[in-house]
C-alpha atoms as a PDB file:
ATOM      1  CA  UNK A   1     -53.923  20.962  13.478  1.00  0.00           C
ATOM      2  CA  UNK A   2     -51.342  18.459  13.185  1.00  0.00           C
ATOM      3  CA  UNK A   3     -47.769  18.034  15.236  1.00  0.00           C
ATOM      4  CA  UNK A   4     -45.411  19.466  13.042  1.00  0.00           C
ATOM      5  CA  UNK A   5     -41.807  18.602  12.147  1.00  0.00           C
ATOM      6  CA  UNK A   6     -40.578  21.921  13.496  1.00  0.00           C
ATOM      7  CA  UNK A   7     -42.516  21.857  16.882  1.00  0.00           C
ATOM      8  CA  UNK A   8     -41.018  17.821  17.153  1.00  0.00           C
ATOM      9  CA  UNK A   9     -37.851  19.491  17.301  1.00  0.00           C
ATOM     10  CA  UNK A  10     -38.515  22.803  19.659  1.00  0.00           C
ATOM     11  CA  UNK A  11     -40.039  19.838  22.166  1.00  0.00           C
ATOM     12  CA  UNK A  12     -36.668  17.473  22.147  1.00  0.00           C
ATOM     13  CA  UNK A  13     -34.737  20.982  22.721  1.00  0.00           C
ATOM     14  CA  UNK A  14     -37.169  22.315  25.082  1.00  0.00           C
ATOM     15  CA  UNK A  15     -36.446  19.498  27.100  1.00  0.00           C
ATOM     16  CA  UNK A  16     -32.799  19.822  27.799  1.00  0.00           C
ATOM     17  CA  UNK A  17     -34.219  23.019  29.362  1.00  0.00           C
ATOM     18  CA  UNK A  18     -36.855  21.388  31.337  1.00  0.00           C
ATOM     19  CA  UNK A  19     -34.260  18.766  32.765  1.00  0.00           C
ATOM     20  CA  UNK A  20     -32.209  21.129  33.499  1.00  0.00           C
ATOM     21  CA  UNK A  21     -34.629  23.026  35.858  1.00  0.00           C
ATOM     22  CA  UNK A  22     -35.977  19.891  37.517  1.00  0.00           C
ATOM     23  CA  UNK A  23     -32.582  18.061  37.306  1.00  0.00           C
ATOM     24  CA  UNK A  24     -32.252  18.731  41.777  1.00  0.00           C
ATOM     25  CA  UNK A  25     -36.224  17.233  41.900  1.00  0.00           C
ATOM     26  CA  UNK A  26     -35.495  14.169  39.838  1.00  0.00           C
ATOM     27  CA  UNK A  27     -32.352  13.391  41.966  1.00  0.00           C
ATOM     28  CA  UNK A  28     -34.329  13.499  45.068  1.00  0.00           C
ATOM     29  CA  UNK A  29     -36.956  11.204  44.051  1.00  0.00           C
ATOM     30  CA  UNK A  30     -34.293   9.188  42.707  1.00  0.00           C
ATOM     31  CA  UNK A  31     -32.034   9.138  46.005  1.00  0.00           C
ATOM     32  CA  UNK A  32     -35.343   7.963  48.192  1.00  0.00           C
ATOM     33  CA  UNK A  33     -35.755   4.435  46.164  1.00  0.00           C
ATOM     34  CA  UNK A  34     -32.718   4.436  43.408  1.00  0.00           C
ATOM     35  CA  UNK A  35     -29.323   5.595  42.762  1.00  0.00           C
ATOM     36  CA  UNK A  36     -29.623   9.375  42.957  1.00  0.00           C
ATOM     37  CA  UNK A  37     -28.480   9.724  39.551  1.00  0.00           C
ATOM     38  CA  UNK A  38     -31.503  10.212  37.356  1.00  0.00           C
ATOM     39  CA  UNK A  39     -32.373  14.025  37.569  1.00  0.00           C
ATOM     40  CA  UNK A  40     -27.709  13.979  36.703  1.00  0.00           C
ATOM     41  CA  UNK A  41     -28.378  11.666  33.797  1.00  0.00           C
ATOM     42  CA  UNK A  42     -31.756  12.758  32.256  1.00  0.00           C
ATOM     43  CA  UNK A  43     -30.154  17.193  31.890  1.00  0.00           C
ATOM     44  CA  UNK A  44     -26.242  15.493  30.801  1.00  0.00           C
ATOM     45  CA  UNK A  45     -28.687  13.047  28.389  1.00  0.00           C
ATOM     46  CA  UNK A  46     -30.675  15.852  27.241  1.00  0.00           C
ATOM     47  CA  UNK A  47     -27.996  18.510  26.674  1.00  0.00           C
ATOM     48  CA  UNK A  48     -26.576  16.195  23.997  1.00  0.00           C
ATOM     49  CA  UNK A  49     -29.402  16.156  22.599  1.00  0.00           C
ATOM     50  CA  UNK A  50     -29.832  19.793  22.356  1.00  0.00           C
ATOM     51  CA  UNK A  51     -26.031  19.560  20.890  1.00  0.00           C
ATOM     52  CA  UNK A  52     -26.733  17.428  18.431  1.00  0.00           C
ATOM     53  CA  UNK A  53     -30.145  18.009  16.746  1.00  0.00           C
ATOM     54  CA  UNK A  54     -29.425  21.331  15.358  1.00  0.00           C
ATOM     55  CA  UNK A  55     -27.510  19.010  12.624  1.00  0.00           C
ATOM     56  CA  UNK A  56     -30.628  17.105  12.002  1.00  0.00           C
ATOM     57  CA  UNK A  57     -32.900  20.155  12.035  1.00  0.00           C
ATOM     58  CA  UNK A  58     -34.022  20.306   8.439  1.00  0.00           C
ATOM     59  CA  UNK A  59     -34.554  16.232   8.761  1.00  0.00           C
ATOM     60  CA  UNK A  60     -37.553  14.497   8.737  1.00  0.00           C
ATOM     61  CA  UNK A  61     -39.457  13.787  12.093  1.00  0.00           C
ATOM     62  CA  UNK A  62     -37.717   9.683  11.764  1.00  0.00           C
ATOM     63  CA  UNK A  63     -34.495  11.258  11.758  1.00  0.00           C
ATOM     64  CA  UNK A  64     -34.921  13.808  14.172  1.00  0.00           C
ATOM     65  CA  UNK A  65     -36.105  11.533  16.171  1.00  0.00           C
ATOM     66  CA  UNK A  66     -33.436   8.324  15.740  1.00  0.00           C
ATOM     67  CA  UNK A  67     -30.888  11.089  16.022  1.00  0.00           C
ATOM     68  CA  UNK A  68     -32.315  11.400  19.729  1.00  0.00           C
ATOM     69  CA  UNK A  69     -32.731   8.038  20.923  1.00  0.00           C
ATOM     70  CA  UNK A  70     -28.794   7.735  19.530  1.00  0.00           C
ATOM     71  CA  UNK A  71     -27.822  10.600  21.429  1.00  0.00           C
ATOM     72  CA  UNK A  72     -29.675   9.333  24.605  1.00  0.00           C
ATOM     73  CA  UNK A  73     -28.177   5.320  23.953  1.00  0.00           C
ATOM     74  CA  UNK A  74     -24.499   6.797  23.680  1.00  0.00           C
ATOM     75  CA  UNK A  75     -24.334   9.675  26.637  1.00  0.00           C
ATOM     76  CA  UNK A  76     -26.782   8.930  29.534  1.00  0.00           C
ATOM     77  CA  UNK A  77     -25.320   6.148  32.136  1.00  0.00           C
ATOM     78  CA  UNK A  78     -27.389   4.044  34.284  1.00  0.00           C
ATOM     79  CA  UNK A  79     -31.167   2.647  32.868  1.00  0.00           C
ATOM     80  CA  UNK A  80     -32.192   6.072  31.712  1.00  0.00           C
ATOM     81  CA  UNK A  81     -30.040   6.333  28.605  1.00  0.00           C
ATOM     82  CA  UNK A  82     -30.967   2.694  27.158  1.00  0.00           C
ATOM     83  CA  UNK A  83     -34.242   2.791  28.330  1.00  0.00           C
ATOM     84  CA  UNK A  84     -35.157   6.740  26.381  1.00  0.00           C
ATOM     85  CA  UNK A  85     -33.099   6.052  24.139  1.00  0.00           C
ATOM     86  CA  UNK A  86     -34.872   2.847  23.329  1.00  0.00           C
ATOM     87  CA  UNK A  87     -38.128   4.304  22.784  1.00  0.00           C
ATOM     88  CA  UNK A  88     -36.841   7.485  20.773  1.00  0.00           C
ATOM     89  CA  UNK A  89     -35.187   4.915  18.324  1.00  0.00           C
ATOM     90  CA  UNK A  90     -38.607   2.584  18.217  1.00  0.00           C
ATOM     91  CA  UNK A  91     -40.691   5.825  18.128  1.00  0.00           C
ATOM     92  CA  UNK A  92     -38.859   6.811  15.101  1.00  0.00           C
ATOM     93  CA  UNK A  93     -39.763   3.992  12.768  1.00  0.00           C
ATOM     94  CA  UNK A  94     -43.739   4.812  13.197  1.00  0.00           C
ATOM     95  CA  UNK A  95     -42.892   8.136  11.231  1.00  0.00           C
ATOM     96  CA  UNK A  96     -41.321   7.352   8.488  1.00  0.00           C
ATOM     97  CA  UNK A  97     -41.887   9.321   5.546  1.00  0.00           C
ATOM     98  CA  UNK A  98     -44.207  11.669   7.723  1.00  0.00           C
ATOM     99  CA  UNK A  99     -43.418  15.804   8.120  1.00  0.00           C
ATOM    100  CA  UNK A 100     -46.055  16.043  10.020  1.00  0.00           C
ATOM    101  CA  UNK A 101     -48.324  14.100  12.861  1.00  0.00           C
ATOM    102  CA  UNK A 102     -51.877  13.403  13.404  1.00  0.00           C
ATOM    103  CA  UNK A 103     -53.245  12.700  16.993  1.00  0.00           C
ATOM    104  CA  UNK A 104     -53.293   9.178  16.082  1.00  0.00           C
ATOM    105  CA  UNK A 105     -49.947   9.133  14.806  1.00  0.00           C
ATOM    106  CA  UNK A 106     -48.627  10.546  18.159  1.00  0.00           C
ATOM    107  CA  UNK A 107     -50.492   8.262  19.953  1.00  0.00           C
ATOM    108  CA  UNK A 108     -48.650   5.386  17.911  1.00  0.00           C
ATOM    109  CA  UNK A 109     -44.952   7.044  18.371  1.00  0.00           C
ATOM    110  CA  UNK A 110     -45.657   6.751  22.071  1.00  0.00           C
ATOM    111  CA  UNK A 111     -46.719   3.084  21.591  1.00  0.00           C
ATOM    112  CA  UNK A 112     -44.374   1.938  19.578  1.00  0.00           C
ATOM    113  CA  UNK A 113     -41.662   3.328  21.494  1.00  0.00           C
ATOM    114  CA  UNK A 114     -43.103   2.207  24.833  1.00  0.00           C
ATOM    115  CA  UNK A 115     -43.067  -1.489  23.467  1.00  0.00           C
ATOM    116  CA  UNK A 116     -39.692  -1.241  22.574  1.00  0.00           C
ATOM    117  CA  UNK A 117     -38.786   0.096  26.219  1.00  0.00           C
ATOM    118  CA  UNK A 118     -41.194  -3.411  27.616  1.00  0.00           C
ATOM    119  CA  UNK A 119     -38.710  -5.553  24.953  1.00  0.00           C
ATOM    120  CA  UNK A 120     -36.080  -4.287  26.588  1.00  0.00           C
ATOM    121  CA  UNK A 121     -36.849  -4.297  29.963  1.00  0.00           C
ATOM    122  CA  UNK A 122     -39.456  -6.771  30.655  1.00  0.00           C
ATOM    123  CA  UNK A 123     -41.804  -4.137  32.086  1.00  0.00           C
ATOM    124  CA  UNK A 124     -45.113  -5.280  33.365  1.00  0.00           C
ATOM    125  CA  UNK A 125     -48.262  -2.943  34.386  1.00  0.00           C
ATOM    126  CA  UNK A 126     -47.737  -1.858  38.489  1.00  0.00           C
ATOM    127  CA  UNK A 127     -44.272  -2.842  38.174  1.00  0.00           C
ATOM    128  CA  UNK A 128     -44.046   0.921  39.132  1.00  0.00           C
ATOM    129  CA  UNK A 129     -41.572   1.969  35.686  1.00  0.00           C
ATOM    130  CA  UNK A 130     -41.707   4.539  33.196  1.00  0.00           C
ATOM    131  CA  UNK A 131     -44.108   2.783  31.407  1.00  0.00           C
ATOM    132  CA  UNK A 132     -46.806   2.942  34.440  1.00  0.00           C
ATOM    133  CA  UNK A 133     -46.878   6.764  32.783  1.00  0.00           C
ATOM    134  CA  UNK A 134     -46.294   5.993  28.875  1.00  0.00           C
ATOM    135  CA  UNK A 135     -49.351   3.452  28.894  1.00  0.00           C
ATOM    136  CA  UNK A 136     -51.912   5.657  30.294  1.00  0.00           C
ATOM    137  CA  UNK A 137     -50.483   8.513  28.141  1.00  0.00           C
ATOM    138  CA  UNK A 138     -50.741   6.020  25.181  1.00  0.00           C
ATOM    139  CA  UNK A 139     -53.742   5.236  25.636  1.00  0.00           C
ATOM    140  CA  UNK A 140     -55.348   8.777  26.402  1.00  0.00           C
ATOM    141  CA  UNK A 141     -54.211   9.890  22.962  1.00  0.00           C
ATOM    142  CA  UNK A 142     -55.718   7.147  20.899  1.00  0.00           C
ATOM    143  CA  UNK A 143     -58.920   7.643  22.706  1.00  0.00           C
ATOM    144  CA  UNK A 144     -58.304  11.513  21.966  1.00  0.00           C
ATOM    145  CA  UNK A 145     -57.922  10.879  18.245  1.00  0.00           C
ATOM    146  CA  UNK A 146     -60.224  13.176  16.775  1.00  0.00           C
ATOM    147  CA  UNK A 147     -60.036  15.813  18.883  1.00  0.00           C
ATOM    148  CA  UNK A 148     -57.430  18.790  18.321  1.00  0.00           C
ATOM    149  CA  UNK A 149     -54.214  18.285  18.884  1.00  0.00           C
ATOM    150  CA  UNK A 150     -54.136  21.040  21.544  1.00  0.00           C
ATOM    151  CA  UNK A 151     -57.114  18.911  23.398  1.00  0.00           C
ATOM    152  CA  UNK A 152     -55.363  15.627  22.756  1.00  0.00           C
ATOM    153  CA  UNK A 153     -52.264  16.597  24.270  1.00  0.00           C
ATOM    154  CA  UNK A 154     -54.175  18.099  27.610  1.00  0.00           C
ATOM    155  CA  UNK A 155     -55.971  14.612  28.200  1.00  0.00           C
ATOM    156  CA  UNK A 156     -52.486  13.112  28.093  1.00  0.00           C
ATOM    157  CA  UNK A 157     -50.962  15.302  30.486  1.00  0.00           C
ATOM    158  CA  UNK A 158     -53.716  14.530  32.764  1.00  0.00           C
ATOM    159  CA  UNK A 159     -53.409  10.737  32.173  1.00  0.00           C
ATOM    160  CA  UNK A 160     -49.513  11.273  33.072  1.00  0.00           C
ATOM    161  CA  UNK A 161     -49.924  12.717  35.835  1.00  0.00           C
ATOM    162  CA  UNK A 162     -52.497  10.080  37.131  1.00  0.00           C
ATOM    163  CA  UNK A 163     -49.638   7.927  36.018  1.00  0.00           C
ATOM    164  CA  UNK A 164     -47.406   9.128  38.057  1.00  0.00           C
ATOM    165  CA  UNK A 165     -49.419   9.226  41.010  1.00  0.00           C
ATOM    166  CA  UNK A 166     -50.454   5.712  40.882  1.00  0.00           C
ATOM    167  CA  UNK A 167     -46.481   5.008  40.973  1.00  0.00           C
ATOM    168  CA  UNK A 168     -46.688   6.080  44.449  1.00  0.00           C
ATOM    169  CA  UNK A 169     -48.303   3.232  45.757  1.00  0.00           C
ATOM    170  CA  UNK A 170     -46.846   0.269  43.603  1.00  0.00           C
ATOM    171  CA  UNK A 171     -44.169  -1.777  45.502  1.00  0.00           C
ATOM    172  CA  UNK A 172     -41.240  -1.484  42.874  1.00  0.00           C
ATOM    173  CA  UNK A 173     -40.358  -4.956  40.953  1.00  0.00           C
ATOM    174  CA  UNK A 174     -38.073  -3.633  38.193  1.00  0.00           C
ATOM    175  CA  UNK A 175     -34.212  -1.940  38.640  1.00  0.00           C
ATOM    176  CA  UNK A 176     -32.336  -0.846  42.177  1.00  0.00           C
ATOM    177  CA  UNK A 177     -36.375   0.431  43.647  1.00  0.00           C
ATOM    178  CA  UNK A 178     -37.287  -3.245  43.307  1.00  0.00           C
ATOM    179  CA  UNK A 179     -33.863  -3.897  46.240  1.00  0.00           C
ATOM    180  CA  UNK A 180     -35.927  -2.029  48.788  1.00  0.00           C
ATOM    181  CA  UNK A 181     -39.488  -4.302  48.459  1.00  0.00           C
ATOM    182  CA  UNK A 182     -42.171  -2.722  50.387  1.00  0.00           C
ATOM    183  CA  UNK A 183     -40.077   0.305  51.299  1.00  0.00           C
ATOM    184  CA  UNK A 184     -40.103   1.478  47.821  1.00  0.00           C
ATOM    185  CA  UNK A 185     -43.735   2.135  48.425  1.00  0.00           C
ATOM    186  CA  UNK A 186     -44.758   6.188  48.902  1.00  0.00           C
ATOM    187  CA  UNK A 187     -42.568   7.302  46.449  1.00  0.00           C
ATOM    188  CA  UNK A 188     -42.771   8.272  42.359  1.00  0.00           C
ATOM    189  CA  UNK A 189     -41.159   6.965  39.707  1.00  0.00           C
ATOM    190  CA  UNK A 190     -38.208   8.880  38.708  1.00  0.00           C
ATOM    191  CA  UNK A 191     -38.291   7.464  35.479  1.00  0.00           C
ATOM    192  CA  UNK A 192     -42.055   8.108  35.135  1.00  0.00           C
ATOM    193  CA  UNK A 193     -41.745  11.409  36.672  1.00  0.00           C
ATOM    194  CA  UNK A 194     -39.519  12.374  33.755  1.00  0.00           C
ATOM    195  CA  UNK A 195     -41.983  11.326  31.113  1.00  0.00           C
ATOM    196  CA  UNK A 196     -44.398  13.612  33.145  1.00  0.00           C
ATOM    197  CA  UNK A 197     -41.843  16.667  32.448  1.00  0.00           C
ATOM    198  CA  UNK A 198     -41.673  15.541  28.471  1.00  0.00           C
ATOM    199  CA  UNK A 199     -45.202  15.826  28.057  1.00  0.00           C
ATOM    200  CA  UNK A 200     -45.861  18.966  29.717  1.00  0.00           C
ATOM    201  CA  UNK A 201     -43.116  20.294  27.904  1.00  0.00           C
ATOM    202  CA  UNK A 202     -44.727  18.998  24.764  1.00  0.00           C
ATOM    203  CA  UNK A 203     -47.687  20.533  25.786  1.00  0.00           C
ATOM    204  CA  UNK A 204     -46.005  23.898  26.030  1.00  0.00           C
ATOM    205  CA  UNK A 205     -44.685  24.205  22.879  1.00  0.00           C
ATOM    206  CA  UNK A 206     -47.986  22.959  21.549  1.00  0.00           C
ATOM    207  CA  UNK A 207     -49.214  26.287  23.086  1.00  0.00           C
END
């Protein structure tokens, strides 16, 4: 079974849903090491989105999501909205062309758009960002290639979550976490945590 075009779409509005639940959580990790405005930015980011798409629905996956990354890139302050937005945008340009996605090919969205979040913001492995949770996802895909989709997807919730975990002990070297030095250690990546939320929520409508 392949990722379709239509369950693309349910995930990116799912997820205004999911950030709007967790938007209180995300703010308190986010007050302990940043600027206590994530969990604020991610739901205002993600309602746009879920404002927007419905014009793009009959799109291709590219558009659908471009039209996303846009959305994220024009409404959400802070490093969240450039930094999503980013990889949405980057993600888009491995599907051209495609209405539908292989494990592989969801495994190269999430690469793609996770090097154009490094390009952006220099991010290094145990530099305790986002992308401490988009490699390991990343790479539990590709190595879940040719399994179903619905397998697939559970290895990279459990690599996320592993992700997000080993933010905990990293010492913060990117953004306003990287201010506090070794008193950023103990805490999650709000940033990460959210890409934790996206992929269980992809995993859901998977289901």
């Amino acid at each position: 079974m392949n990722l379709t075009q239509k369950q693309i779409y349910d995930w990116l509005i799912q997820c205004s849903q999911t950030f709007t639940r967790e938007q209180d959580y995300l703010t308190e990790l986010d007050t302990t090491i940043g600027d206590g405005d994530h969990g604020l930015n991610m739901n205002r980011g993600f309602q746009k989105v879920a404002e927007k798409l419905p014009t793009v629905a009959d799109k291709d996956i590219a558009t659908i999501l471009k039209t996303t990354g846009m959305t994220l890139l024009s409404s959400v302050g802070g490093a969240s909205g450039p930094l999503f937005g980013t990889f949405f945008i980057k993600a888009a340009q491995s599907t051209v062309d495609k209405d539908s996605l292989t494990v592989a090919d969801l495994a190269e969205l999430i690469t793609v758009g996770t090097e154009g979040i490094v390009s952006r913001g220099r991010a290094e492995p145990n530099d305790k960002t986002m992308c401490d949770v988009w490699w390991p996802i990343s790479e539990a895909l590709t190595l879940a290639s040719s399994q179903p989709l619905d397998k697939a997807i559970t290895a990279a919730v459990a690599a996320a979550k592993q992700g997000v975990e080993s933010t905990i002990n990293m010492q913060a070297r990117k953004g306003r976490a990287s201010y506090l030095g070794e008193r950023s250690i103990g805490h999650p990546d709000p940033g990460g945590t959210s890409v934790l939320l996206m992929i269980e929520t992809l995993q859901q409508v998977i289901k």
